[in-house]
Protein backbone atom coordinates (compact mmCIF):
# COMPACT_ATOMS: atom_id res chain seq x y z
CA UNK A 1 106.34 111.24 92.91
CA UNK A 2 106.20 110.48 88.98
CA UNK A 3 104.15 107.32 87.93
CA UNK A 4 107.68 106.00 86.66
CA UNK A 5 108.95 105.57 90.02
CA UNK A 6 106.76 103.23 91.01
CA UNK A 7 107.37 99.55 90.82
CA UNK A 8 104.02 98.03 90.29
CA UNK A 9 103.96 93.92 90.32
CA UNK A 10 100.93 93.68 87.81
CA UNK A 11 101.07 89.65 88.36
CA UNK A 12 99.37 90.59 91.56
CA UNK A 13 96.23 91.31 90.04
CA UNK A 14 96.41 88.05 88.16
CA UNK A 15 94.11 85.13 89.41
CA UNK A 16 95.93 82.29 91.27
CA UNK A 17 98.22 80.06 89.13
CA UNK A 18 97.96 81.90 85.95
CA UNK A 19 101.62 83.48 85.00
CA UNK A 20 102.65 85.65 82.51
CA UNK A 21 103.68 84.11 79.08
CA UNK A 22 107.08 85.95 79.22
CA UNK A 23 107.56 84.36 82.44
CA UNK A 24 107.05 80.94 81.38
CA UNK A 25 109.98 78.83 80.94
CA UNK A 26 110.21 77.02 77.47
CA UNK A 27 110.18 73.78 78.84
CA UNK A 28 107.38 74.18 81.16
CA UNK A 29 105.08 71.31 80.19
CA UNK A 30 102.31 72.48 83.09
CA UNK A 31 101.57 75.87 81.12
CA UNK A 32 99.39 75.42 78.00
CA UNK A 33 97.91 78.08 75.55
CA UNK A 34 95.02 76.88 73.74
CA UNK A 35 91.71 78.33 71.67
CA UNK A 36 88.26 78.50 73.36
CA UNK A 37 85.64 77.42 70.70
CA UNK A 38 82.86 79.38 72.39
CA UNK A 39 84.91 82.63 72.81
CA UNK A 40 85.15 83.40 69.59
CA UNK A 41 89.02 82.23 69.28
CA UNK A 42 89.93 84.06 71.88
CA UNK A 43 93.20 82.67 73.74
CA UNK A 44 93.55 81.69 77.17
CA UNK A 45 96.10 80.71 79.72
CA UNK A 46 95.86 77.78 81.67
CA UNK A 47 98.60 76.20 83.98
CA UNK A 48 97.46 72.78 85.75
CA UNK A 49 96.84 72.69 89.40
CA UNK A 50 97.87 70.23 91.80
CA UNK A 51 94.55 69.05 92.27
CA UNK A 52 94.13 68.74 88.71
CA UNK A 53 91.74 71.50 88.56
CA UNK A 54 92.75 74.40 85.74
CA UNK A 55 92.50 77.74 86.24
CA UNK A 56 92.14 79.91 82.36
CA UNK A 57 92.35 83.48 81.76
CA UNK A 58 90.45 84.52 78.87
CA UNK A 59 91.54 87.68 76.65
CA UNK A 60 88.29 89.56 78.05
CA UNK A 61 89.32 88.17 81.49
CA UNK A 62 93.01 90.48 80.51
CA UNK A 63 90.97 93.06 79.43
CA UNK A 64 89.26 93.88 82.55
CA UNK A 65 92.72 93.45 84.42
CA UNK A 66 93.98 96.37 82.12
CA UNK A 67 91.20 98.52 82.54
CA UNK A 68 91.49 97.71 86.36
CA UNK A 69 95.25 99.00 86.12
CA UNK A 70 94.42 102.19 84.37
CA UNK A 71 91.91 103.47 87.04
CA UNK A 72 94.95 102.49 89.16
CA UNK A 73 97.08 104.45 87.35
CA UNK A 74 94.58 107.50 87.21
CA UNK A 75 94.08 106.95 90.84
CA UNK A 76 97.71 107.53 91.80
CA UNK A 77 98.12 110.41 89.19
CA UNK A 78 95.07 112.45 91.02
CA UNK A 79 96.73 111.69 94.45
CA UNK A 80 100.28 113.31 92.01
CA UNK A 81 97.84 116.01 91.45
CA UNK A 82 96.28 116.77 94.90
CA UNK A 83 93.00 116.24 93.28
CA UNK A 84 92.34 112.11 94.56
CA UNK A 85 88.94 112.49 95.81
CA UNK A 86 87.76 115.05 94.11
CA UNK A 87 85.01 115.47 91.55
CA UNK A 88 86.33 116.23 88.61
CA UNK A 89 82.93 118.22 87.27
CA UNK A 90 81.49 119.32 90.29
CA UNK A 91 85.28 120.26 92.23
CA UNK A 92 82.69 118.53 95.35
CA UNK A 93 84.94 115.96 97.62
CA UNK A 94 83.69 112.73 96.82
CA UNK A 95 82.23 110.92 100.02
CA UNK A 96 84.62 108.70 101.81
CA UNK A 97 82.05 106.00 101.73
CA UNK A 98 81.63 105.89 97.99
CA UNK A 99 85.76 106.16 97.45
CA UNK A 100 85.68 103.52 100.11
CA UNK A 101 84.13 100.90 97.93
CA UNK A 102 85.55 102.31 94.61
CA UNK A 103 88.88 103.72 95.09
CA UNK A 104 89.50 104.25 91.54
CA UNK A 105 86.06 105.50 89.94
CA UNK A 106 85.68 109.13 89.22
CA UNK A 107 82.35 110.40 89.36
């Protein structure tokens, strides 16, 4: 299995109530970009809630979400490889307990 052929929904990993800006429609008032004055300009995403509480996204917040997706991706290209769970320096199986809380690290 190539890593093309798989259909990943990467809005899954997104926090409740925040959407994609290419999924917004243009006339939807409830989704608002603005600046954070203490992040250093950084943007964020914010779509109200019913209960009038609003959820943001910062670009660090993205970040990490990235990062998350490429040990994701390495995961599932080691599993390609028949080497998922494998040290990569010491060629040692990794302990199910420790792949068990971190799927994706490599040690």
């Amino acid at each position: 299995m190539q890593n093309d052929d798989l259909d990943l929904d990467v809005t899954a990993f997104l926090p409740e109530g925040v959407v994609i800006a290419s999924e917004v429609e243009p006339d939807d008032s409830d989704v608002i970009a603005s600046e954070t004055q203490s992040g250093g300009g950084d943007l964020v995403a914010s779509q109200g809630q019913p209960d009038g509480n609003d959820q943001q996204v910062s670009l660090e917040d993205l970040r990490q979400i990235e990062l998350d997706l490429d040990a994701v991706d390495a995961a599932i290209a080691a599993l390609d490889a028949g080497t998922y769970g494998i040290d990569p320096q010491t060629g040692e199986p990794i302990r199910d307990e420790d792949l068990e809380a971190n799927p994706t690290a490599v040690f």
